[in-house]
Protein backbone atom coordinates (compact mmCIF):
# COMPACT_ATOMS: atom_id res chain seq x y z
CA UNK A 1 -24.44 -78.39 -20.62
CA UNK A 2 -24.76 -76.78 -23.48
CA UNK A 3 -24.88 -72.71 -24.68
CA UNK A 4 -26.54 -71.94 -27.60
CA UNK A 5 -26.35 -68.16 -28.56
CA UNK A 6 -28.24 -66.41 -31.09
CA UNK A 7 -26.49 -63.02 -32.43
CA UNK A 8 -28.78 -59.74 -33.18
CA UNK A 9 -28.97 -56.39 -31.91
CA UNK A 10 -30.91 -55.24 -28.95
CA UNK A 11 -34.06 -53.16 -29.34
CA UNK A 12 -37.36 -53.12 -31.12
CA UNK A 13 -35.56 -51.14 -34.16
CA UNK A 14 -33.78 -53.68 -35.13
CA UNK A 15 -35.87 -56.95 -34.00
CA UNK A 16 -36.79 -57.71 -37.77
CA UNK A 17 -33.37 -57.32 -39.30
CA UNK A 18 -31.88 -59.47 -41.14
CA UNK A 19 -28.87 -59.18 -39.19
CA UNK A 20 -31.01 -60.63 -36.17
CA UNK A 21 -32.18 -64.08 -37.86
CA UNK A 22 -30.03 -65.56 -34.47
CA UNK A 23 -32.39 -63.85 -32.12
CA UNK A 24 -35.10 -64.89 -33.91
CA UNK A 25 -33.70 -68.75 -33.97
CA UNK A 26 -33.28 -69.07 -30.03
CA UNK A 27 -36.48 -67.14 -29.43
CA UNK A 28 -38.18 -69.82 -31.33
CA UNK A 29 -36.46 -72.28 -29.70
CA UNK A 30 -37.12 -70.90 -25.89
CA UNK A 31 -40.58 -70.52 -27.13
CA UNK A 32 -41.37 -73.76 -28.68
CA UNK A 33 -39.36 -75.86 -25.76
CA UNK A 34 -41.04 -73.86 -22.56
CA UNK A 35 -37.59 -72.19 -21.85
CA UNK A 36 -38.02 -70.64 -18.51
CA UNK A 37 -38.19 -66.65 -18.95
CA UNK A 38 -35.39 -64.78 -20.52
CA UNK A 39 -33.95 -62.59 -17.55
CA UNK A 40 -30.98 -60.34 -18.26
CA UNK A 41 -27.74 -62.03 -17.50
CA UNK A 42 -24.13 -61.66 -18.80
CA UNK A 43 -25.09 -58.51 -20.53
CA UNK A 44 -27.59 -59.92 -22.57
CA UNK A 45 -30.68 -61.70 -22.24
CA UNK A 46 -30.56 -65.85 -21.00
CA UNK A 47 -33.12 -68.88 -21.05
CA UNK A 48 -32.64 -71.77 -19.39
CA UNK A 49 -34.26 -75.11 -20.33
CA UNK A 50 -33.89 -78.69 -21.94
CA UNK A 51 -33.60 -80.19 -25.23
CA UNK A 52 -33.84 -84.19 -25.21
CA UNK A 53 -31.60 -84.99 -22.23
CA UNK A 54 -29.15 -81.84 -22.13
CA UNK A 55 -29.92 -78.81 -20.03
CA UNK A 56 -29.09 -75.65 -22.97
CA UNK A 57 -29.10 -72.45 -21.54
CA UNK A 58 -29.88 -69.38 -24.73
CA UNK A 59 -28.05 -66.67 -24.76
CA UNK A 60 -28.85 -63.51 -26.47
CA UNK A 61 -26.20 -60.73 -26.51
CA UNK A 62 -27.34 -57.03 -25.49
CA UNK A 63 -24.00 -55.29 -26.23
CA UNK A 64 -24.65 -54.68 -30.10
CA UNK A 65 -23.59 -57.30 -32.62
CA UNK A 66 -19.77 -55.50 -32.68
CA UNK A 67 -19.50 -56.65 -29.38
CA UNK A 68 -21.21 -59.61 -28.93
CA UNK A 69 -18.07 -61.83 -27.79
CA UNK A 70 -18.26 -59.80 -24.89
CA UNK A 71 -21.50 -61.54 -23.37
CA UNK A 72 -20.77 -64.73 -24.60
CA UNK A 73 -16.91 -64.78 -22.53
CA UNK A 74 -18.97 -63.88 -19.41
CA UNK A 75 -21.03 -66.83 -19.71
CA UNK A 76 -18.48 -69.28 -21.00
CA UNK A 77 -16.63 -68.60 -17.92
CA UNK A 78 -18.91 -68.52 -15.44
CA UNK A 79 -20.64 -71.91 -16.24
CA UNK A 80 -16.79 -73.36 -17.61
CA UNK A 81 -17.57 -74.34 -20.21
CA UNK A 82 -15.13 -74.26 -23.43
CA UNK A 83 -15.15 -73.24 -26.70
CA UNK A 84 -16.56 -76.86 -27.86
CA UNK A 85 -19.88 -76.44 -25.81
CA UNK A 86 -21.11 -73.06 -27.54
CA UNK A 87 -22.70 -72.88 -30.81
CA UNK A 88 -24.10 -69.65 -32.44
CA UNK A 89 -26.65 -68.71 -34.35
CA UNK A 90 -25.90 -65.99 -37.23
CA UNK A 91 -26.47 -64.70 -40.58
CA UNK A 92 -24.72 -65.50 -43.39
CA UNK A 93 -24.41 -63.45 -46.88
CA UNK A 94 -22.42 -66.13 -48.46
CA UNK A 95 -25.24 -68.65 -47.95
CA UNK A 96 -28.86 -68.50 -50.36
CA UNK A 97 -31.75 -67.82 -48.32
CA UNK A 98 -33.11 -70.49 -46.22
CA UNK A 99 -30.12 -72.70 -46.24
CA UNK A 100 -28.55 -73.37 -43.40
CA UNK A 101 -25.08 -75.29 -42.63
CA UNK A 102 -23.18 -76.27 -39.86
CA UNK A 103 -19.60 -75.26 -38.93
CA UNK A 104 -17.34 -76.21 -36.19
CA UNK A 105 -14.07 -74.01 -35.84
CA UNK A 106 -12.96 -72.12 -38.92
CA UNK A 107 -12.96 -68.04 -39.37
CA UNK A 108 -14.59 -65.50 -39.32
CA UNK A 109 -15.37 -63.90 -42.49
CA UNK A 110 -15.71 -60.77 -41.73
CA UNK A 111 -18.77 -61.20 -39.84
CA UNK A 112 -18.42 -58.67 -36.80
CA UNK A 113 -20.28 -60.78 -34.43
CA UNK A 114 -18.22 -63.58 -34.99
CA UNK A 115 -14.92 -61.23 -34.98
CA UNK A 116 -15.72 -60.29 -31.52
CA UNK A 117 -16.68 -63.81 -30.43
CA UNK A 118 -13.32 -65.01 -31.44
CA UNK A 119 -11.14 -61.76 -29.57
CA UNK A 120 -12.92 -63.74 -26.22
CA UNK A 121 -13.17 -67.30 -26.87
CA UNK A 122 -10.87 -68.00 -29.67
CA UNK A 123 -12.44 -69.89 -32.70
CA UNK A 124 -13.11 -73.66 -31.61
CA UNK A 125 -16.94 -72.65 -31.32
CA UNK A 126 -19.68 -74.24 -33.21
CA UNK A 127 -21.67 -71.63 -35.56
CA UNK A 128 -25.10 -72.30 -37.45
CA UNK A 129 -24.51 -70.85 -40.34
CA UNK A 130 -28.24 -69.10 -41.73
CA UNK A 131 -28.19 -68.24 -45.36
CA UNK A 132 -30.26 -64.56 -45.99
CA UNK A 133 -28.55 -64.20 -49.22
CA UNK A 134 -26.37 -61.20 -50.07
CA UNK A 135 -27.04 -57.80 -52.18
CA UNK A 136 -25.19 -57.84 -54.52
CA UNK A 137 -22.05 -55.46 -53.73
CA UNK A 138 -20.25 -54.78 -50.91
CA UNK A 139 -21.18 -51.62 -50.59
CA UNK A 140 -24.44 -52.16 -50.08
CA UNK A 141 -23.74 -54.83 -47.08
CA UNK A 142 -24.34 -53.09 -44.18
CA UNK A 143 -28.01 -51.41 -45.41
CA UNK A 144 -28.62 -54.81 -46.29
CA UNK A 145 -28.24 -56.61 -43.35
CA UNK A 146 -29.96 -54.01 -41.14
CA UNK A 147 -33.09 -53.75 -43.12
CA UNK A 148 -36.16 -56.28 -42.35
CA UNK A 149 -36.71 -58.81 -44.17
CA UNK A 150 -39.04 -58.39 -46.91
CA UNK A 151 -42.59 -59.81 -47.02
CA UNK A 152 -41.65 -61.84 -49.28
CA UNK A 153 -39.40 -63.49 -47.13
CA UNK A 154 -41.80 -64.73 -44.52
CA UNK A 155 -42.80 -68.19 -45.74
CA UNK A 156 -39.38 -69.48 -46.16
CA UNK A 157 -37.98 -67.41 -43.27
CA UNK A 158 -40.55 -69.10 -40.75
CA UNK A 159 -40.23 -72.69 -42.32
CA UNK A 160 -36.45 -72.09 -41.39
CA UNK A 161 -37.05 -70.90 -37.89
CA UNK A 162 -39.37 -74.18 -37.84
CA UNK A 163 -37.03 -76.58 -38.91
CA UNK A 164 -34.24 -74.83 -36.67
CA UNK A 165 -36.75 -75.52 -33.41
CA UNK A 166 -37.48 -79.28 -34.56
CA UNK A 167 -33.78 -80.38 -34.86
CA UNK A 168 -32.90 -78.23 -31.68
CA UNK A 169 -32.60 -81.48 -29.72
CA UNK A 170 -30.27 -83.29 -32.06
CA UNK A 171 -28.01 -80.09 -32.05
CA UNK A 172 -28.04 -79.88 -28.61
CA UNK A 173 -26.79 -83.83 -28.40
CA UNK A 174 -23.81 -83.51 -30.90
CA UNK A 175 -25.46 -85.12 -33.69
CA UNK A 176 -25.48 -82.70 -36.72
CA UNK A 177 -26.73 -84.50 -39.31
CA UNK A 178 -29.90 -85.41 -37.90
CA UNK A 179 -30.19 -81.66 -36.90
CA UNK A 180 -29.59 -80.45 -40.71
CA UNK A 181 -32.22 -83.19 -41.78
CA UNK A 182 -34.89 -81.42 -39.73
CA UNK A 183 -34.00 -78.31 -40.96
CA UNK A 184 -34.27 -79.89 -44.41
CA UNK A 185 -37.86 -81.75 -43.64
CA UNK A 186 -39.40 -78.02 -43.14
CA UNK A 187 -37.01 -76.17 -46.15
CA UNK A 188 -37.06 -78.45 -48.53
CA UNK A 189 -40.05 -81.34 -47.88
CA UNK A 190 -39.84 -84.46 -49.98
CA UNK A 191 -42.31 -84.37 -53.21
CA UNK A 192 -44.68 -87.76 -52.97
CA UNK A 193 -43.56 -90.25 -54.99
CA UNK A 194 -47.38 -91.35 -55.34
CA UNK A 195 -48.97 -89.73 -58.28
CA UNK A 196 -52.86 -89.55 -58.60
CA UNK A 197 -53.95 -91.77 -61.54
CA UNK A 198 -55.24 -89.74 -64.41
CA UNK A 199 -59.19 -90.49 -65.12
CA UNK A 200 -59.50 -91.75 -68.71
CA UNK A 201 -62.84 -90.18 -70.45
CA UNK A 202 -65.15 -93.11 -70.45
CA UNK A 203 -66.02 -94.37 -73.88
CA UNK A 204 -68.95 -94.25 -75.32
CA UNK A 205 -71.59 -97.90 -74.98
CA UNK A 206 -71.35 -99.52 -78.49
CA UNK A 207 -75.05 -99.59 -79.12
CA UNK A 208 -76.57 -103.56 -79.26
CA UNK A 209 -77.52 -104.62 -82.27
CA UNK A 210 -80.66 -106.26 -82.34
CA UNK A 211 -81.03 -109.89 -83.71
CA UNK A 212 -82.40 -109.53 -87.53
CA UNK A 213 -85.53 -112.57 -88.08
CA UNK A 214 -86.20 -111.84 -91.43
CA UNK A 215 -86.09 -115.05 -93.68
CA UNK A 216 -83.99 -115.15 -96.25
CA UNK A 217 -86.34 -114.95 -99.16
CA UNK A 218 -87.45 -111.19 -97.00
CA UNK A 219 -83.87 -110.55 -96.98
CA UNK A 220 -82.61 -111.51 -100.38
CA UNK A 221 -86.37 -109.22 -101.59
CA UNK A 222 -85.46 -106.17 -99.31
CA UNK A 223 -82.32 -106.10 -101.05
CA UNK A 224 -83.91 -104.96 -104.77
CA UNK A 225 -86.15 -102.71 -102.66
């Protein structure tokens, strides 16, 4: 079994937020995978379903993103499971928009959700790691990550969300690379290495020339003509 959680904070306020990209990731997934309703469990809102051959139950946490390990230690315990069978779904300001990268272990960065995660688990969790770029200064941080995203940001936003659903099931089995290649696929396509051949303008007919039957002595008198 696996537990994939998706960090955000509760409420239609902040449901666009950049800050909520996780809640956006597992709702696509639930939604794209017939996840059986989200009912509120563990302080927070949970899915269960499959992806491939593993039974993944979503977790989205309802106690504010400050908190968030709170909900996620609940669950961990309840189903015991460890560390090594939850991965998480957050933003990242260190990452360009749209990218995504995987991370097993490792700290926290100052990321609050992820601060709180390890004060209850420790730090042996997996994260997915989604890139919404950073403003600029620090100061500006926390505006930034609690503003929507811009309209701007929709095309590559929901190609991410896209790719994030299609390599769900490889996730879910262990198998990372296969899981960032899907991402990739919907990011990033490949161009075609096929080009269309260029038309060439069609030269013009070289007009026949018609067979001359003049005899010579015509010819030779045409000439002083």
């Amino acid at each position: 079994m696996r537990l994939f959680v998706g960090l955000g904070n509760p409420g239609a306020k902040y449901a666009g937020n950049r800050h909520n990209i996780g809640f956006m990731a597992v709702d696509r997934i639930a939604a794209d995978y017939g996840f059986a309703p989200w009912r509120a469990k563990f302080q927070g809102q949970m899915a269960e379903g499959r992806l491939g051959s593993e039974k993944v139950l979503l977790l989205k946490p309802e106690t504010f993103m400050n908190r968030s390990g709170q909900s996620v230690g609940e669950a961990m315990r309840f189903y015991k499971l460890t560390p090594g069978d939850i991965t998480v779904f957050h933003d990242e300001l260190d990452l360009a928009p749209g990218k995504c990268r995987v991370k097993q272990g490792g700290g926290h960065a100052g990321h609050n959700g992820l601060r709180s995660i390890h004060e209850h688990i420790g730090e042996a969790y997996g994260r997915v790691r989604l890139g919404i770029g950073h403003p600029g200064h620090k100061d500006r941080v926390a505006g930034y990550v609690l503003s929507d995203f811009a309209k701007a940001d929709q095309v590559w936003l929901d190609d991410l969300l896209r790719g994030l659903s299609d390599g769900a099931p490889a996730l879910a089995a262990g198998d990372t690379g296969r899981f960032l290649n899907a991402v990739a696929l919907r990011v990033a396509p490949p161009r075609s290495s096929k080009t269309e051949p260029v038309a060439k303008p069609e030269t013009p007919p070289i007009p026949e020339r018609k067979a001359d039957s003049r005899s010579p002595l015509q010819k030779l008198a045409d000439r002083f003509r």
